[in-house]
C-alpha atoms as a PDB file:
ATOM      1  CA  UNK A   1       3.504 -67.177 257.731  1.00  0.00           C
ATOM      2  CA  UNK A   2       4.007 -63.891 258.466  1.00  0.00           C
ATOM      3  CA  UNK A   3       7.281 -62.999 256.235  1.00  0.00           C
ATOM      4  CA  UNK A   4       7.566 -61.309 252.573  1.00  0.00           C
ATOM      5  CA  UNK A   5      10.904 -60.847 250.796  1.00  0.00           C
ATOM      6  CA  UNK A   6      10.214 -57.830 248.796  1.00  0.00           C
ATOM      7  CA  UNK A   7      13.305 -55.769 247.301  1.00  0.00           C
ATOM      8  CA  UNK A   8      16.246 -56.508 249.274  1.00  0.00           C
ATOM      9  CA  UNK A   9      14.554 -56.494 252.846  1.00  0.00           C
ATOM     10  CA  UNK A  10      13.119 -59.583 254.190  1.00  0.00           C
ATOM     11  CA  UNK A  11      10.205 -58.361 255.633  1.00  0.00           C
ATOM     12  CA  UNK A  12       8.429 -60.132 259.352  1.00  0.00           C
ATOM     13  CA  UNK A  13       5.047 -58.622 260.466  1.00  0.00           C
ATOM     14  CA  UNK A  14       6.294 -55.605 259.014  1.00  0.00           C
ATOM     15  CA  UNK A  15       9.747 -55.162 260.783  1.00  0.00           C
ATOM     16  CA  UNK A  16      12.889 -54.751 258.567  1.00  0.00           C
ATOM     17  CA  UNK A  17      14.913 -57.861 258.954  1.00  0.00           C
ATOM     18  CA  UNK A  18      18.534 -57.244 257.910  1.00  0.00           C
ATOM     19  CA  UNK A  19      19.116 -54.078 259.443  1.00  0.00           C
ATOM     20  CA  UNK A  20      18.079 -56.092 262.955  1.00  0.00           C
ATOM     21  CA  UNK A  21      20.607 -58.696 262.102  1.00  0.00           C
ATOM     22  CA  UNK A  22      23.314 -56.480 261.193  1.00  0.00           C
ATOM     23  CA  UNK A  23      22.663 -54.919 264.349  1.00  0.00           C
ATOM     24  CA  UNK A  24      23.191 -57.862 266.473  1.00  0.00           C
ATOM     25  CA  UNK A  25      26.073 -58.771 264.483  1.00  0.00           C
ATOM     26  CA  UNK A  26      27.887 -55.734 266.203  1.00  0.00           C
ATOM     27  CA  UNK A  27      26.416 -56.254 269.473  1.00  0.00           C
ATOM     28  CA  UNK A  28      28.121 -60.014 269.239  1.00  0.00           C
ATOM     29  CA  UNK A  29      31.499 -59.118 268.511  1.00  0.00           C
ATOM     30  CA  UNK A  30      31.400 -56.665 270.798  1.00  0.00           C
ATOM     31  CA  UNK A  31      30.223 -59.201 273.352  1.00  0.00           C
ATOM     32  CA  UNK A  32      33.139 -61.241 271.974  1.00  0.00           C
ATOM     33  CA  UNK A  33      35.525 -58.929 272.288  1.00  0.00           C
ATOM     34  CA  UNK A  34      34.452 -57.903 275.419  1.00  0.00           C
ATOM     35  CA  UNK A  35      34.271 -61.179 277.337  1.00  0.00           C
ATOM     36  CA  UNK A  36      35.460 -64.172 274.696  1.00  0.00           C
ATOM     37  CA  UNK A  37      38.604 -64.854 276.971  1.00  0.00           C
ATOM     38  CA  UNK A  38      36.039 -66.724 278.727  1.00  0.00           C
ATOM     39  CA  UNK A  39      35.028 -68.558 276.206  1.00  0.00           C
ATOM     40  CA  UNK A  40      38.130 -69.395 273.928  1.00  0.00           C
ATOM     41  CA  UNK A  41      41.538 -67.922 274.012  1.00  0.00           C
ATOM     42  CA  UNK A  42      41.655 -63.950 273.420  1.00  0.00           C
ATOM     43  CA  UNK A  43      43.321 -63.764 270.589  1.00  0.00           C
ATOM     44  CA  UNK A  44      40.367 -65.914 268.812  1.00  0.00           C
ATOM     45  CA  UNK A  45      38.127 -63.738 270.692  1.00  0.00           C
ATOM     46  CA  UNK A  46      39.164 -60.074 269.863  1.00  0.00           C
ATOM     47  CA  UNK A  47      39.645 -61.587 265.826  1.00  0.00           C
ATOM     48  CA  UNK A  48      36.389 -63.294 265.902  1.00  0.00           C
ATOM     49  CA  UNK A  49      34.973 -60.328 267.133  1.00  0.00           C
ATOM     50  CA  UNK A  50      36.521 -57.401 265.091  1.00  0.00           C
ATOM     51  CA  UNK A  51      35.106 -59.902 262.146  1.00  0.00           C
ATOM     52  CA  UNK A  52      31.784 -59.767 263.437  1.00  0.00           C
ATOM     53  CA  UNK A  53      31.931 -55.893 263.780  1.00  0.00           C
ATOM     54  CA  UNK A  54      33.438 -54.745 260.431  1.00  0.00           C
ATOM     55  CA  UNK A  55      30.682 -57.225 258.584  1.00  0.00           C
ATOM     56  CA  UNK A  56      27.713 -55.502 260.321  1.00  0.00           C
ATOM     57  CA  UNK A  57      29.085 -51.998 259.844  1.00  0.00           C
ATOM     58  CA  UNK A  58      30.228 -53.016 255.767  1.00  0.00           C
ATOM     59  CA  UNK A  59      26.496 -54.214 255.494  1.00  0.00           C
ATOM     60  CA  UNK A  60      24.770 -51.626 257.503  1.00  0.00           C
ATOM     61  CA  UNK A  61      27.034 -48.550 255.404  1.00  0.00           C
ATOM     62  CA  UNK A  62      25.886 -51.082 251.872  1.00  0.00           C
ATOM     63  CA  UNK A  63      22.514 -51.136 252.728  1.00  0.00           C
ATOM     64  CA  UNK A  64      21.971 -47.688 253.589  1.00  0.00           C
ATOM     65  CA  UNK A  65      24.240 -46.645 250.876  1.00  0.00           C
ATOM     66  CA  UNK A  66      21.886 -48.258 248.587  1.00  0.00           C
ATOM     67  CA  UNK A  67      18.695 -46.179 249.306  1.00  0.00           C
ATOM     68  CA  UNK A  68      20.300 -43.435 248.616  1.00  0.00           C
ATOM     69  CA  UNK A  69      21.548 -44.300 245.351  1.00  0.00           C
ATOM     70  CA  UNK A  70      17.753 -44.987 244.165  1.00  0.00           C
ATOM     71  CA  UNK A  71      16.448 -41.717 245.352  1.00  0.00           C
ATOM     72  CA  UNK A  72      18.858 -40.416 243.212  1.00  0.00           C
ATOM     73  CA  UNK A  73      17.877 -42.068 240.040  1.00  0.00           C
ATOM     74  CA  UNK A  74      14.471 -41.063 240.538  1.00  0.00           C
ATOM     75  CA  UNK A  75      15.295 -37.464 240.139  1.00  0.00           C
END
């Protein structure tokens, strides 16, 4: 099918998954934030987006956090 979990990375055709969808995480609350009054009321908006934002920076600082942490052991 085209996608291998190996490690913590879901893997498709060879492209790194998470990092992708951490990345669009933070390109959809800043879309949110950015034009959510269309949408819903702001206030949901600029919340639902700052959400959005601080998880895909948390799990973009965890994951690369974690690679460095192994490299480290190895030594």
């Amino acid at each position: 099918m085209g996608v291998l979990v190996t490690e913590n990375y879901y893997y498709f055709y060879g492209m790194k998954i998470k990092p992708f969808i951490y990345l669009l995480s933070i390109i959809a609350g800043a879309l949110l934030m950015g034009m959510g009054d269309q949408l819903m009321r702001q206030e949901y908006a600029m919340s639902l987006g700052i959400v959005l934002i601080m998880f895909g920076i948390y799990k973009t600082s965890v994951s690369w956090g974690n690679g460095d942490t192994k490299s480290k052991e190895k030594e």
